[in-house]
N, C-alpha and C. Protein backbone atom coordinates (compact mmCIF):
# COMPACT_ATOMS: atom_id res chain seq x y z
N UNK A 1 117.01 -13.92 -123.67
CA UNK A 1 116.32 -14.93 -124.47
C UNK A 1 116.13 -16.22 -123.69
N UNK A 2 117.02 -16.50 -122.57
CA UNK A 2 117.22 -17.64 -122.26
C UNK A 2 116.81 -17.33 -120.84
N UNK A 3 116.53 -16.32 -120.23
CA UNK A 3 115.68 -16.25 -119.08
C UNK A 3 114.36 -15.42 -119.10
N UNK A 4 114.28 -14.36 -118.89
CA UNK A 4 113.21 -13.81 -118.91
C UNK A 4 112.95 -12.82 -119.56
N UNK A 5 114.14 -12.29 -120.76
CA UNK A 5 113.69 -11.12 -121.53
C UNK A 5 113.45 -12.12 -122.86
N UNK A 6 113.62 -10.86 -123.46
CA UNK A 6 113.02 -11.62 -125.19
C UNK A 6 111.56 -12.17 -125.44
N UNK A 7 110.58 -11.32 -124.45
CA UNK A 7 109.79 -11.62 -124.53
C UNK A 7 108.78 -11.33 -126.21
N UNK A 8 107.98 -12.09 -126.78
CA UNK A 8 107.82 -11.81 -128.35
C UNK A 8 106.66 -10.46 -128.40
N UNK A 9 106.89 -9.58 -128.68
CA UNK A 9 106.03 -8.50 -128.99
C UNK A 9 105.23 -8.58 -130.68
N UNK A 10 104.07 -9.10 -130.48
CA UNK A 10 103.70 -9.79 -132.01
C UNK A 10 102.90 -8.61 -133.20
N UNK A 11 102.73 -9.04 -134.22
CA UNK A 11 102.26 -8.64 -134.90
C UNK A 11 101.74 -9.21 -136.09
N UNK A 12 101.04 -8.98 -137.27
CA UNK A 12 100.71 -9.83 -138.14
C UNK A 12 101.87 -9.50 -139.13
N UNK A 13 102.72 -10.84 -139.54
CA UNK A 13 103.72 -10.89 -140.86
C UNK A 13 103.42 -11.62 -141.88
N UNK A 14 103.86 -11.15 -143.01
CA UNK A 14 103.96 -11.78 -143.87
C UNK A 14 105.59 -12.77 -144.03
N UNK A 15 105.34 -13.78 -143.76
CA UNK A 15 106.31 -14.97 -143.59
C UNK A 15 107.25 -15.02 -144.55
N UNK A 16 106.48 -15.09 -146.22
CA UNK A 16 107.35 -15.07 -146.96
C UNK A 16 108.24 -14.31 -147.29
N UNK A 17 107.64 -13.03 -147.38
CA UNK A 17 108.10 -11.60 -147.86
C UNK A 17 109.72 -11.54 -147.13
N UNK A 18 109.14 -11.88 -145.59
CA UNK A 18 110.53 -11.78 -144.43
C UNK A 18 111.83 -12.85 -145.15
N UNK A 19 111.03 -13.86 -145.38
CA UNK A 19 112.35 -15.27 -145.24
C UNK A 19 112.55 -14.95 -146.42
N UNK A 20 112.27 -14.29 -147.60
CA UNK A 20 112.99 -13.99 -149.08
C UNK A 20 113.98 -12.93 -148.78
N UNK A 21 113.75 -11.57 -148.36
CA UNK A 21 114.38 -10.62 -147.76
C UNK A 21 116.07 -11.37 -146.81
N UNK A 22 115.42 -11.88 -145.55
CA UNK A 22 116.30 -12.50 -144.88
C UNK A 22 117.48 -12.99 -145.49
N UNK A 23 116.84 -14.43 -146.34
CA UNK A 23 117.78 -15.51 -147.01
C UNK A 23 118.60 -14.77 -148.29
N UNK A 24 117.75 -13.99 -149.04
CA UNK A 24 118.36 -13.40 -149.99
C UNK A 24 119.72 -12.57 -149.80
N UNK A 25 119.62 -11.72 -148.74
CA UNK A 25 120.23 -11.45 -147.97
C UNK A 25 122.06 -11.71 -147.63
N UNK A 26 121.40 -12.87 -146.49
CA UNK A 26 122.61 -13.59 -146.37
C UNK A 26 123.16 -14.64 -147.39
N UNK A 27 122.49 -14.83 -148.17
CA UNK A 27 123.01 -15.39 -149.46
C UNK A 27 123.95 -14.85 -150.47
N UNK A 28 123.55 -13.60 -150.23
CA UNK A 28 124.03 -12.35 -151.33
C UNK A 28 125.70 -12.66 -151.30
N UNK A 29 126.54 -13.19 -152.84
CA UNK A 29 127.77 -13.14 -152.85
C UNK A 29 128.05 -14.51 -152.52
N UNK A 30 127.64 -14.90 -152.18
CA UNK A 30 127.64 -16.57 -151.72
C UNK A 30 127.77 -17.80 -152.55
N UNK A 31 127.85 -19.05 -152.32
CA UNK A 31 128.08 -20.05 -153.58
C UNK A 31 126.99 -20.96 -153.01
N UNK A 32 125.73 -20.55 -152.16
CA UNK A 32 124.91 -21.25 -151.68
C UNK A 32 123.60 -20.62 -152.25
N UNK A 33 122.94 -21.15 -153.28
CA UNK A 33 121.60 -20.76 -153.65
C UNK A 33 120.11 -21.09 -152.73
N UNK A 34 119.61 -20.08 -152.84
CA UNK A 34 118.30 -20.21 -152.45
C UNK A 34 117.19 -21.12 -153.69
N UNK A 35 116.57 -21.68 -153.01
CA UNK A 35 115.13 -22.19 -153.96
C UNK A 35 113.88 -22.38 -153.20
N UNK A 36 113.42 -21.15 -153.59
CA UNK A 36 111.68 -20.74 -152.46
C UNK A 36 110.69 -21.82 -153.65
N UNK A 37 109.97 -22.58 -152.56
CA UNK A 37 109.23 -22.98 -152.90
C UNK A 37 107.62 -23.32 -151.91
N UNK A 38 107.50 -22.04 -151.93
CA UNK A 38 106.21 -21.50 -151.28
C UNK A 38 104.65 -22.19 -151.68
N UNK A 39 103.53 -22.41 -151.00
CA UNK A 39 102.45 -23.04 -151.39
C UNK A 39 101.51 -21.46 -151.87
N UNK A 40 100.69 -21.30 -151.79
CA UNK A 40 99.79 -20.42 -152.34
C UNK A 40 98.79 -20.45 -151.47
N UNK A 41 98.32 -18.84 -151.08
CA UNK A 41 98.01 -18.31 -150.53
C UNK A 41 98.36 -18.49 -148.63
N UNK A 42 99.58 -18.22 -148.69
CA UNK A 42 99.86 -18.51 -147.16
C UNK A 42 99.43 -17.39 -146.07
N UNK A 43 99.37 -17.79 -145.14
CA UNK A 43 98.40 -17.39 -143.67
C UNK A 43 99.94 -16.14 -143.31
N UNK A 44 99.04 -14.98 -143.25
CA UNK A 44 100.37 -14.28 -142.12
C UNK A 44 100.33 -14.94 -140.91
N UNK A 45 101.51 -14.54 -140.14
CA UNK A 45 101.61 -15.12 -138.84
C UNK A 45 101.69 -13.85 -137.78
N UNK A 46 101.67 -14.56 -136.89
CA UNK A 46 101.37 -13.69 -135.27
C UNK A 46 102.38 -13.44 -134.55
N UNK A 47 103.32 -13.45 -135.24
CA UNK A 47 105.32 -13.44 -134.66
C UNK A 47 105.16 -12.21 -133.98
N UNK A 48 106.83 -12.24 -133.42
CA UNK A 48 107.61 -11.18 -133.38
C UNK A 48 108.64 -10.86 -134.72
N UNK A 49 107.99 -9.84 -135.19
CA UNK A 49 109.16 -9.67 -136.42
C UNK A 49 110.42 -10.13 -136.26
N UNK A 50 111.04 -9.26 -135.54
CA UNK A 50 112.54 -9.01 -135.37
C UNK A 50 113.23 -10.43 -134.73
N UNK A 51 112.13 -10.58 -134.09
CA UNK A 51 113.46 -12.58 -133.13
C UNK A 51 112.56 -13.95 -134.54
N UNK A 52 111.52 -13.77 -135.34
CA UNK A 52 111.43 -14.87 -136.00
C UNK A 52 112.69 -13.89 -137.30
N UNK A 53 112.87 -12.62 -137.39
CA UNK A 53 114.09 -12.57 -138.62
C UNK A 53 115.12 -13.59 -138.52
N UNK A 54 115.69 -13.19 -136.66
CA UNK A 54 116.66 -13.76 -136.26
C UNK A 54 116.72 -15.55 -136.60
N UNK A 55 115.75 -15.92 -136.31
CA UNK A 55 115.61 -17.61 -136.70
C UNK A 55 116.48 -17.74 -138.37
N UNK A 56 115.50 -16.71 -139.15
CA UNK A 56 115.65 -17.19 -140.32
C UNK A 56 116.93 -17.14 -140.41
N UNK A 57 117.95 -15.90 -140.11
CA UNK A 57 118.95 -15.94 -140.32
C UNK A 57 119.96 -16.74 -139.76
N UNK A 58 119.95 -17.14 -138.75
CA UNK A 58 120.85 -18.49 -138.25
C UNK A 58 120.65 -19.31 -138.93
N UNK A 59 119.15 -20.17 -139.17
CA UNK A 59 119.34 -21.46 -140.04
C UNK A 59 119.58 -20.78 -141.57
N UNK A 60 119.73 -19.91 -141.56
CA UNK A 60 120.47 -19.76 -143.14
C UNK A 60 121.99 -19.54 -143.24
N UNK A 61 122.93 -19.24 -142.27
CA UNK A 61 124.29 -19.18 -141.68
C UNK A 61 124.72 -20.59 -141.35
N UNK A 62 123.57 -21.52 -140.80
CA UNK A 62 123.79 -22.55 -140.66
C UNK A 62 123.89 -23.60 -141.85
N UNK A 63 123.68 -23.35 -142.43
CA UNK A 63 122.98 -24.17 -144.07
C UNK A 63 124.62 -23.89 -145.06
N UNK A 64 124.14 -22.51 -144.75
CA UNK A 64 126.31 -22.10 -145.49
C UNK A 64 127.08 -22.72 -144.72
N UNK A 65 127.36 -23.22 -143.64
CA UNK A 65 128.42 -23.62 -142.64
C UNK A 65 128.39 -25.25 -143.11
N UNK A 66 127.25 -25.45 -143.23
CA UNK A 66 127.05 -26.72 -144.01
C UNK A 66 127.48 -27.17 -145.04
N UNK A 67 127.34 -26.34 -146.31
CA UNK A 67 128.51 -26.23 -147.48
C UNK A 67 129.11 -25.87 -148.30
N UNK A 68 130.22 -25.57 -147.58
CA UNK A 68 131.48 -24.85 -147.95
C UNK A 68 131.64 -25.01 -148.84
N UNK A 69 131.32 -26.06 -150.03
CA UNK A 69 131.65 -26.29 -151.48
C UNK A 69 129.97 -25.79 -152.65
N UNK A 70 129.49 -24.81 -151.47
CA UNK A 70 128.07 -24.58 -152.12
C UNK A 70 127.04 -25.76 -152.44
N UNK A 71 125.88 -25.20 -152.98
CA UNK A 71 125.10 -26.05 -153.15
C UNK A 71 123.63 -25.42 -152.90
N UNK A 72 122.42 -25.64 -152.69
CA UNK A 72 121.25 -25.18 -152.81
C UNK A 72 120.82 -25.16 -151.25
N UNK A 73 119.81 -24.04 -151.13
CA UNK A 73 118.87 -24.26 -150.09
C UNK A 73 117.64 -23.92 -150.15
N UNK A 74 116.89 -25.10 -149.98
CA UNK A 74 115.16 -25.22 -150.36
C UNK A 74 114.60 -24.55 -149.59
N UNK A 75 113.53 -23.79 -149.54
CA UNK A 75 113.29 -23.18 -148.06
C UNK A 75 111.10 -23.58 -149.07
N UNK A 76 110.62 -23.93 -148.31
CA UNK A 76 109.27 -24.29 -148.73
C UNK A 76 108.12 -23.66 -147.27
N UNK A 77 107.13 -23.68 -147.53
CA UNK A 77 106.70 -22.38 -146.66
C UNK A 77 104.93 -23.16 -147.31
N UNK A 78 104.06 -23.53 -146.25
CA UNK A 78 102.24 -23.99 -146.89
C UNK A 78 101.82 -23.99 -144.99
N UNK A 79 100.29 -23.53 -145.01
CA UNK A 79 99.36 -23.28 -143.75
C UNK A 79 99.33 -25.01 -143.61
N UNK A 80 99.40 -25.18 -142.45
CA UNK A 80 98.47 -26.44 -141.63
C UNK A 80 97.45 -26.03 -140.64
N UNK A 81 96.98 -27.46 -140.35
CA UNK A 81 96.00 -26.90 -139.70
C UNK A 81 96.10 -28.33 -138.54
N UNK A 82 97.34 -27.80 -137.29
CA UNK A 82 97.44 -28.21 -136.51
C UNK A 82 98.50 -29.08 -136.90
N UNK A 83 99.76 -29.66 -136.01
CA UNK A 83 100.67 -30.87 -136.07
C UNK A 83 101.24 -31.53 -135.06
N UNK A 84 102.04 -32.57 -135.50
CA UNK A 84 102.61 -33.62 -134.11
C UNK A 84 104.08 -32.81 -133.78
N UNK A 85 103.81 -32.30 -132.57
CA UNK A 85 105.18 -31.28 -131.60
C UNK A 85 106.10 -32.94 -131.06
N UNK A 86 107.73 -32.11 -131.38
CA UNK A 86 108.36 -32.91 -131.24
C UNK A 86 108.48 -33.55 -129.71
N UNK A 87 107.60 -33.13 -129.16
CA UNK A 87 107.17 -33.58 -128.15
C UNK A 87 106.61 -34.99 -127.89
N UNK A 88 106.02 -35.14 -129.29
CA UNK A 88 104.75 -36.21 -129.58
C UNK A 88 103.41 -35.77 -128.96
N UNK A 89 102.70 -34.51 -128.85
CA UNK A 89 101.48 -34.16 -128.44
C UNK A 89 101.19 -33.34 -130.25
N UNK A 90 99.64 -33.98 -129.94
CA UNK A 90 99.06 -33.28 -131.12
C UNK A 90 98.78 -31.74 -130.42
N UNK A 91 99.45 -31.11 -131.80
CA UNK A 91 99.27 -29.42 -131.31
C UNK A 91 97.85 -28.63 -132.37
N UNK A 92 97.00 -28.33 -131.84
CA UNK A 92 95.58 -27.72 -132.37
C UNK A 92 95.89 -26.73 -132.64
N UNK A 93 95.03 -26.16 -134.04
CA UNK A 93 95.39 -24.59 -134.43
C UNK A 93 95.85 -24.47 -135.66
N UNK A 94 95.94 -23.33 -136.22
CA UNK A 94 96.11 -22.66 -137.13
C UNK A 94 98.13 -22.72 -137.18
N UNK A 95 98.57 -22.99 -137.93
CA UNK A 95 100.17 -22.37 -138.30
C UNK A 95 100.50 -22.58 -139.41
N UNK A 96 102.04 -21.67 -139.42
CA UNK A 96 102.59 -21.86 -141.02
C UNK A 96 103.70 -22.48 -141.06
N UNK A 97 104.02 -23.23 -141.70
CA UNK A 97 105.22 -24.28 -141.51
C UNK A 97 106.06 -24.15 -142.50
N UNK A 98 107.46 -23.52 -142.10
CA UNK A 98 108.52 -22.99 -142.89
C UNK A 98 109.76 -23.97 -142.54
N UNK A 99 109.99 -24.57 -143.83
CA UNK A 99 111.25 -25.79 -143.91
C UNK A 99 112.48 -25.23 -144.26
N UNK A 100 113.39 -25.18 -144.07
CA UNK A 100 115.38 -25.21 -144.70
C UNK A 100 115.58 -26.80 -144.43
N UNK A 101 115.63 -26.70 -146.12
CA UNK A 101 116.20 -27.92 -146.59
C UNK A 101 117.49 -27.62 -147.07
N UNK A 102 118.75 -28.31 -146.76
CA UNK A 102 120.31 -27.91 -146.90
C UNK A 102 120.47 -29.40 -147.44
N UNK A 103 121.62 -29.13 -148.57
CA UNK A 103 122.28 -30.19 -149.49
C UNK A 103 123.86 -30.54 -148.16
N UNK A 104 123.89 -30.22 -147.52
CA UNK A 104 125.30 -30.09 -146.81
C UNK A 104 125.86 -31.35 -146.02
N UNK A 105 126.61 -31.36 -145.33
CA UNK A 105 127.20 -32.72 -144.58
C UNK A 105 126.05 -33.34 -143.20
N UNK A 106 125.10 -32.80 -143.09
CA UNK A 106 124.19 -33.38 -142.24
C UNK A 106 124.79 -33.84 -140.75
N UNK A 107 123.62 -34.47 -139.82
CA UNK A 107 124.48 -34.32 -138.68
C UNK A 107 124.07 -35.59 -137.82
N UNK A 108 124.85 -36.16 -137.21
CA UNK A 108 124.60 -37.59 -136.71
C UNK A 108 123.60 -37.89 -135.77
N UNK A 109 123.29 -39.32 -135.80
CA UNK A 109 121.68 -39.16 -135.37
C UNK A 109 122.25 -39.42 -133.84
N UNK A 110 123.20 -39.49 -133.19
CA UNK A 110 123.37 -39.07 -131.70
C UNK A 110 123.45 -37.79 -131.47
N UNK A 111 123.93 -37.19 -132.39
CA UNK A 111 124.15 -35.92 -131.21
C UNK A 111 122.31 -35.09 -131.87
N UNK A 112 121.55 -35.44 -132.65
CA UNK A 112 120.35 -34.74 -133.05
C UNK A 112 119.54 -34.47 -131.48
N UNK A 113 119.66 -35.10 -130.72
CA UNK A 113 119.11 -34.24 -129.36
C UNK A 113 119.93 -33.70 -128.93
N UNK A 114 121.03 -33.28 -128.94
CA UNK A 114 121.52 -31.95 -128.33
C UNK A 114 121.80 -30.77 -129.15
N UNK A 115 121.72 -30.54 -130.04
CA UNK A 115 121.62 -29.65 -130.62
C UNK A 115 120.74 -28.03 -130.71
N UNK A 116 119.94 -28.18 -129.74
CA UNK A 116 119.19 -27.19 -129.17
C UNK A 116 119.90 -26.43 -128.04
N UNK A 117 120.59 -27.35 -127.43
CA UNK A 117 121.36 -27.38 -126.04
C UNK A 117 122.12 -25.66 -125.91
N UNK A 118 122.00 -24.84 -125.41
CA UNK A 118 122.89 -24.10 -124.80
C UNK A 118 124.15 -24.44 -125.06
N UNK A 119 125.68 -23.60 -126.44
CA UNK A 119 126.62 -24.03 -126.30
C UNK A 119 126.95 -25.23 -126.92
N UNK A 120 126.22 -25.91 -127.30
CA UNK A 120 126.57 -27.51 -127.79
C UNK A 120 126.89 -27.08 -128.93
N UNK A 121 127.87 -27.31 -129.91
CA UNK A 121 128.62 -27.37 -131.01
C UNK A 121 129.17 -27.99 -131.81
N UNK A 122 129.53 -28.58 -133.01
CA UNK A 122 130.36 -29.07 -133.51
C UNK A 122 131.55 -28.63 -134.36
N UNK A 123 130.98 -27.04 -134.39
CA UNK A 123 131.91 -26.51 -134.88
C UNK A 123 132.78 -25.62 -134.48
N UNK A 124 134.56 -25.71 -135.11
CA UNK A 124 135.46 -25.29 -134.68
C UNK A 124 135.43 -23.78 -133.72
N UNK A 125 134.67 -22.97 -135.12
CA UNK A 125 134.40 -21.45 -134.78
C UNK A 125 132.77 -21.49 -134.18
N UNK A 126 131.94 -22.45 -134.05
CA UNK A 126 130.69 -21.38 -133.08
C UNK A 126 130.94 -21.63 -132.16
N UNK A 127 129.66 -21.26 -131.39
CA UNK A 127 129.32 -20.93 -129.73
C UNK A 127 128.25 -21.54 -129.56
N UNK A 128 127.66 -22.31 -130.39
CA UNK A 128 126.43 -23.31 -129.75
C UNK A 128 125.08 -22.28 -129.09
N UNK A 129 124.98 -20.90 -129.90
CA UNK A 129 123.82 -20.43 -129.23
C UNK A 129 122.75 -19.70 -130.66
N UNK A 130 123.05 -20.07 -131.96
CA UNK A 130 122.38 -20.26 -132.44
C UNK A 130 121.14 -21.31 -132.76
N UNK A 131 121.33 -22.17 -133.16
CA UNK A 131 120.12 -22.71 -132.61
C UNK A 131 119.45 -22.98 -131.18
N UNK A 132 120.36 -22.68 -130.08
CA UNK A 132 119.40 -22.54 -128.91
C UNK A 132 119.00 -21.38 -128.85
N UNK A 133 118.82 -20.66 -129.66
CA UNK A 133 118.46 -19.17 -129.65
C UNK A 133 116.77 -19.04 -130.21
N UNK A 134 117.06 -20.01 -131.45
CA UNK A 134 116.18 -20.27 -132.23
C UNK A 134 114.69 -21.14 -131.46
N UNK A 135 115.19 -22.36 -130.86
CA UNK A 135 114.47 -23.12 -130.09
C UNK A 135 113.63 -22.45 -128.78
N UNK A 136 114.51 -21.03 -128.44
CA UNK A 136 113.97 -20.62 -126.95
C UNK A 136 113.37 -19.74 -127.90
N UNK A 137 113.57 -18.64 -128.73
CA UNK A 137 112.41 -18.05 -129.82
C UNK A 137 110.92 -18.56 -129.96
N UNK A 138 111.03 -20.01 -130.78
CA UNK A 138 109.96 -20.35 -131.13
C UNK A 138 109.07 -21.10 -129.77
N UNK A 139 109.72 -21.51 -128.81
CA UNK A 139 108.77 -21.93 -127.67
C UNK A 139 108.22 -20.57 -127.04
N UNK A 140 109.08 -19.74 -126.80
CA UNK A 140 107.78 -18.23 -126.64
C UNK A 140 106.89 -17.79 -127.42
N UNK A 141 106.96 -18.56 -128.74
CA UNK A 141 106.12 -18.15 -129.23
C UNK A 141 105.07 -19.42 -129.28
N UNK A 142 104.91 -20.23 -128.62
CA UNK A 142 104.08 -21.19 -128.58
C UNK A 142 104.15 -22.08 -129.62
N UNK A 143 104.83 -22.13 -130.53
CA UNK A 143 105.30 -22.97 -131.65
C UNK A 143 106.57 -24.06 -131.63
N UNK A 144 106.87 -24.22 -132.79
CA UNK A 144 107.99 -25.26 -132.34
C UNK A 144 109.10 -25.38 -133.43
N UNK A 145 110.08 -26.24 -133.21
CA UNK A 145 111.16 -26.47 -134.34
C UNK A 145 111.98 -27.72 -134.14
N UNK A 146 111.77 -28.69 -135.72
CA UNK A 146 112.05 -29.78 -135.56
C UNK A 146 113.01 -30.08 -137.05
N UNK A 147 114.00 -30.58 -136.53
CA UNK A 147 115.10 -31.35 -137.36
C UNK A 147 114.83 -33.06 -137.50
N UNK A 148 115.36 -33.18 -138.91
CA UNK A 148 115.66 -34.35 -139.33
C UNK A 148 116.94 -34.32 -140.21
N UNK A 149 117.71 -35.26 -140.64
CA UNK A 149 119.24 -35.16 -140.78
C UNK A 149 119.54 -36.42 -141.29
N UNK A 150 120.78 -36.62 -142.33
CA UNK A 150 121.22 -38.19 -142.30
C UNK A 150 122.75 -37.56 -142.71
N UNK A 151 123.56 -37.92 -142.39
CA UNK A 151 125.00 -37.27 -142.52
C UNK A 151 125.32 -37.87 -143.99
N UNK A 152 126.43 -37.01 -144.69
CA UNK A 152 126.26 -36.58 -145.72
C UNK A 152 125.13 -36.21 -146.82
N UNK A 153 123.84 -35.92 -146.72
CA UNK A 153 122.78 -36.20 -147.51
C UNK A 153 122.14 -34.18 -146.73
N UNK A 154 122.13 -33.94 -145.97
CA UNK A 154 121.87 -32.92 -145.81
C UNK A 154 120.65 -32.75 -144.68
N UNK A 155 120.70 -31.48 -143.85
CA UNK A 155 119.73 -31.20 -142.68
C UNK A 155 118.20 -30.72 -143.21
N UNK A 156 116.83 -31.23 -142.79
CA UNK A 156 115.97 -30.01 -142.94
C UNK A 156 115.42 -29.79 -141.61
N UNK A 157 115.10 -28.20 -141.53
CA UNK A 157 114.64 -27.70 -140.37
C UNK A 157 113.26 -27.50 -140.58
N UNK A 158 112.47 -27.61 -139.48
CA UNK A 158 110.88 -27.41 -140.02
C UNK A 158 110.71 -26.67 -138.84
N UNK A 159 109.91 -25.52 -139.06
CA UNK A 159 109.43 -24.60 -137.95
C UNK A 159 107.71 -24.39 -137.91
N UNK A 160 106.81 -24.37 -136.98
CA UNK A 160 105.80 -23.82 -136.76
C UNK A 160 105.62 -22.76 -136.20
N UNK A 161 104.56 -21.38 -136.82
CA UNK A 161 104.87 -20.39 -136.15
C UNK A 161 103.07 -20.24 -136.26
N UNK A 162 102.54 -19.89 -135.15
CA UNK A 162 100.55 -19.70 -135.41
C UNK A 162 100.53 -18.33 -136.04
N UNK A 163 99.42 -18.79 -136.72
CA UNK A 163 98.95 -18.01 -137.90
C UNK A 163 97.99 -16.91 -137.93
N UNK A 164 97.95 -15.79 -137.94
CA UNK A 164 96.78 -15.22 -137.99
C UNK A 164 96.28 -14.81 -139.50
N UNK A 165 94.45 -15.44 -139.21
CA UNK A 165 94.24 -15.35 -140.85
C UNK A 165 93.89 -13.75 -141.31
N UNK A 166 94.27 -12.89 -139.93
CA UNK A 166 93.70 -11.64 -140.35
C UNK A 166 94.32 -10.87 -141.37
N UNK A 167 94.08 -10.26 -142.62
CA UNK A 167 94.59 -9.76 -143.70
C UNK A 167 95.64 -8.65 -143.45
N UNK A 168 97.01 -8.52 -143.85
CA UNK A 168 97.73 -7.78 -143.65
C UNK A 168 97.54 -6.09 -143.99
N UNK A 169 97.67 -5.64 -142.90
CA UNK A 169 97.40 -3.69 -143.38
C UNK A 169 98.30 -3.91 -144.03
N UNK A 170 97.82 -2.79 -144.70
CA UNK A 170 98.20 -2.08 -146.46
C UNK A 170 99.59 -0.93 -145.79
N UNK A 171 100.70 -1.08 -146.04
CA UNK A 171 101.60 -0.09 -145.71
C UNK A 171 101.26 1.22 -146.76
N UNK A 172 100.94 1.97 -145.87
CA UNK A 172 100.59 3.51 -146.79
C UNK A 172 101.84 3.69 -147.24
N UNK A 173 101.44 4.49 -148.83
CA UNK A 173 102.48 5.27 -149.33
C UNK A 173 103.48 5.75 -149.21
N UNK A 174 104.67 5.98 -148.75
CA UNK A 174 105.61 7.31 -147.95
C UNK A 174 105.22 8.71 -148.99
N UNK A 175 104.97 9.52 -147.72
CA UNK A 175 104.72 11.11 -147.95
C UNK A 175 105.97 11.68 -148.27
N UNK A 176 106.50 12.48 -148.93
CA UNK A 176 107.74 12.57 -149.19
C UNK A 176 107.51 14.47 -149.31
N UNK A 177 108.50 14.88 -148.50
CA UNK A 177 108.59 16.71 -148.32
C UNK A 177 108.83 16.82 -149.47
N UNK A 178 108.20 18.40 -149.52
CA UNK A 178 108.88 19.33 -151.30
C UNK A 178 110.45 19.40 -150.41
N UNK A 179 111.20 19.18 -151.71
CA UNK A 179 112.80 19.17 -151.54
C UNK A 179 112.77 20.60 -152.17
N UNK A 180 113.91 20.72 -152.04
CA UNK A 180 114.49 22.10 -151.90
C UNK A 180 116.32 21.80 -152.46
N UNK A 181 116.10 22.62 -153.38
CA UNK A 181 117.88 22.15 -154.24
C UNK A 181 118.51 23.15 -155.30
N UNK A 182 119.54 23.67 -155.01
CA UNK A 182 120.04 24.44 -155.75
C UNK A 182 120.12 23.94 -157.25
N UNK A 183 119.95 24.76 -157.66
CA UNK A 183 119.78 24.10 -159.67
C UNK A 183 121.48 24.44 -160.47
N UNK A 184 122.32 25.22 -159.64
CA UNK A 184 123.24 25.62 -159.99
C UNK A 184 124.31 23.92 -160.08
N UNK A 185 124.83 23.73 -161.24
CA UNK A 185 125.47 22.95 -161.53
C UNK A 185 127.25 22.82 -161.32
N UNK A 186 127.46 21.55 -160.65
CA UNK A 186 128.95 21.62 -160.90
C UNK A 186 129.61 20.54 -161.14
N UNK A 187 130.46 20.26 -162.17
CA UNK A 187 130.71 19.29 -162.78
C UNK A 187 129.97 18.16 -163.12
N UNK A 188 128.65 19.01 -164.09
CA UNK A 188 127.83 17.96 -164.30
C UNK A 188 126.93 17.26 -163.73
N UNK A 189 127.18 17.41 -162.10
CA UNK A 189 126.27 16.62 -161.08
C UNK A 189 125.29 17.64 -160.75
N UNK A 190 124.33 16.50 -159.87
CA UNK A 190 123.48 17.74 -159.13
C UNK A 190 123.27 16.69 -157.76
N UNK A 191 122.86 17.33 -156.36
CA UNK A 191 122.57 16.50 -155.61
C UNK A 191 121.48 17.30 -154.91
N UNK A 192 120.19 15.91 -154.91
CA UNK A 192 118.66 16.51 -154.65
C UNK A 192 119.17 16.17 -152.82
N UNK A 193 118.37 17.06 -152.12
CA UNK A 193 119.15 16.93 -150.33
C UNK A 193 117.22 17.34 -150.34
N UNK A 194 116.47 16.30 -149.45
CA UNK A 194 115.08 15.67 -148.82
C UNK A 194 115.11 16.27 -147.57
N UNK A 195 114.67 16.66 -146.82
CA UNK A 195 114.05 16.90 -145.19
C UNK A 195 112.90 17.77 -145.17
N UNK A 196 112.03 16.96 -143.81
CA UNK A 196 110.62 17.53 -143.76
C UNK A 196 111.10 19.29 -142.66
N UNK A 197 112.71 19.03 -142.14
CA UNK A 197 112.72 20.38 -141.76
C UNK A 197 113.02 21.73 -142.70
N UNK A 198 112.96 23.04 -143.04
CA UNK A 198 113.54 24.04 -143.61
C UNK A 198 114.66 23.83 -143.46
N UNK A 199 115.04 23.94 -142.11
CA UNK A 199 116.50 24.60 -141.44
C UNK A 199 117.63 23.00 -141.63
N UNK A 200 117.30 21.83 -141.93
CA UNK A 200 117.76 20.95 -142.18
C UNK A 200 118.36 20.79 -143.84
N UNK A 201 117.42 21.22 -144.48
CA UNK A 201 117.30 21.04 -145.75
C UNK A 201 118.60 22.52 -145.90
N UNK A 202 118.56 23.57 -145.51
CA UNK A 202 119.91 24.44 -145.67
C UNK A 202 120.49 24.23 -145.64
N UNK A 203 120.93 23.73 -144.16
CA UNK A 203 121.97 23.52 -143.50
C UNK A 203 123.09 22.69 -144.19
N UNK A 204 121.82 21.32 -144.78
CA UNK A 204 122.72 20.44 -145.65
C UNK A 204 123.18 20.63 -146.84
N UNK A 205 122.25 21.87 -147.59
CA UNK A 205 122.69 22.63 -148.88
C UNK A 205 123.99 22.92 -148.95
């Protein structure tokens, strides 16, 4: 990620679908609520599935680490059309801009530039390579990710990821084999056993 692999193999996503899945997810059992508050009709994007999952899920690990006594996390998700990179260069183009807003202990406005850093930490138990994980993610992908913070009051993360307005394929149906299942009953149960092989579908009989 941090030298030359992890390169983003893209595709068209649906943003939300992922970060509900994701957050819901790692939320599950938790004393930290989610609150999606999505704009209407948002742009798929041109990601890499699997390393923008990974984003979502750190800043949502991160947001719990934040507070331990629970509390909410906003996550808001609307198309722009082009923004100011924390760089300070106006960035042209199409993207979708996905926020984590955390109620949690927030983080001081010195150390807010290192926090991308390789390793930089404040906490007891990490390793400081989640969010530099996140940051080297979204710069391969030509996008960006920007924090704002005030300690005790809580972190939000804002991400840009470019958008493609092309309409998402339709995931076909799943085809599903004739099953094959003994009808003979025992104690009441029955168990249906699926495979597109014959000799599979026995075997497991």
């Amino acid at each position: 990620t941090f030298a030359k692999g992890g390169v983003p193999v893209t595709e068209h996503v649906s943003l939300m679908a992922l970060l509900k899945d994701v957050v819901e997810f790692d939320l599950s059992g938790g004393n930290v609520k989610p609150v999606f508050e999505p704009a209407e009709d948002i742009w798929a994007a041109e990601v890499d599935k699997a390393q923008i999952q990974q984003i979502f899920s750190n800043l949502t690990l991160n947001a719990v680490q934040a507070m331990p006594q629970g509390g909410h996390l906003y996550l808001s998700m609307q198309n722009c059309d082009g923004f100011e990179a924390s760089d300070g260069v106006r960035r042209e183009g199409e993207y979708v801009q996905v926020c984590f807003r955390d109620e949690g202990c927030g983080i001081a406005a010195n150390l807010l530039g290192d926090i991308f850093d390789p390793y930089f930490t404040t906490k007891q138990t990490g390793n400081g390579l989640g969010l530099a994980t996140a940051y080297s993610i979204i710069q391969r992908h030509k996008g960006d990710i920007q924090v704002t913070s005030e300690l005790g009051k809580g972190s939000t993360f804002t991400l840009y990821l470019p958008a493609s307005k092309e309409a998402l394929l339709i995931e076909p149906e799943p085809v599903y084999a004739v099953a094959s299942f003994s009808s003979e009953k025992r104690g009441g149960a029955r168990i249906l056993v699926m495979d597109d092989e014959a000799m599979i579908r026995t075997l497991t009989s």
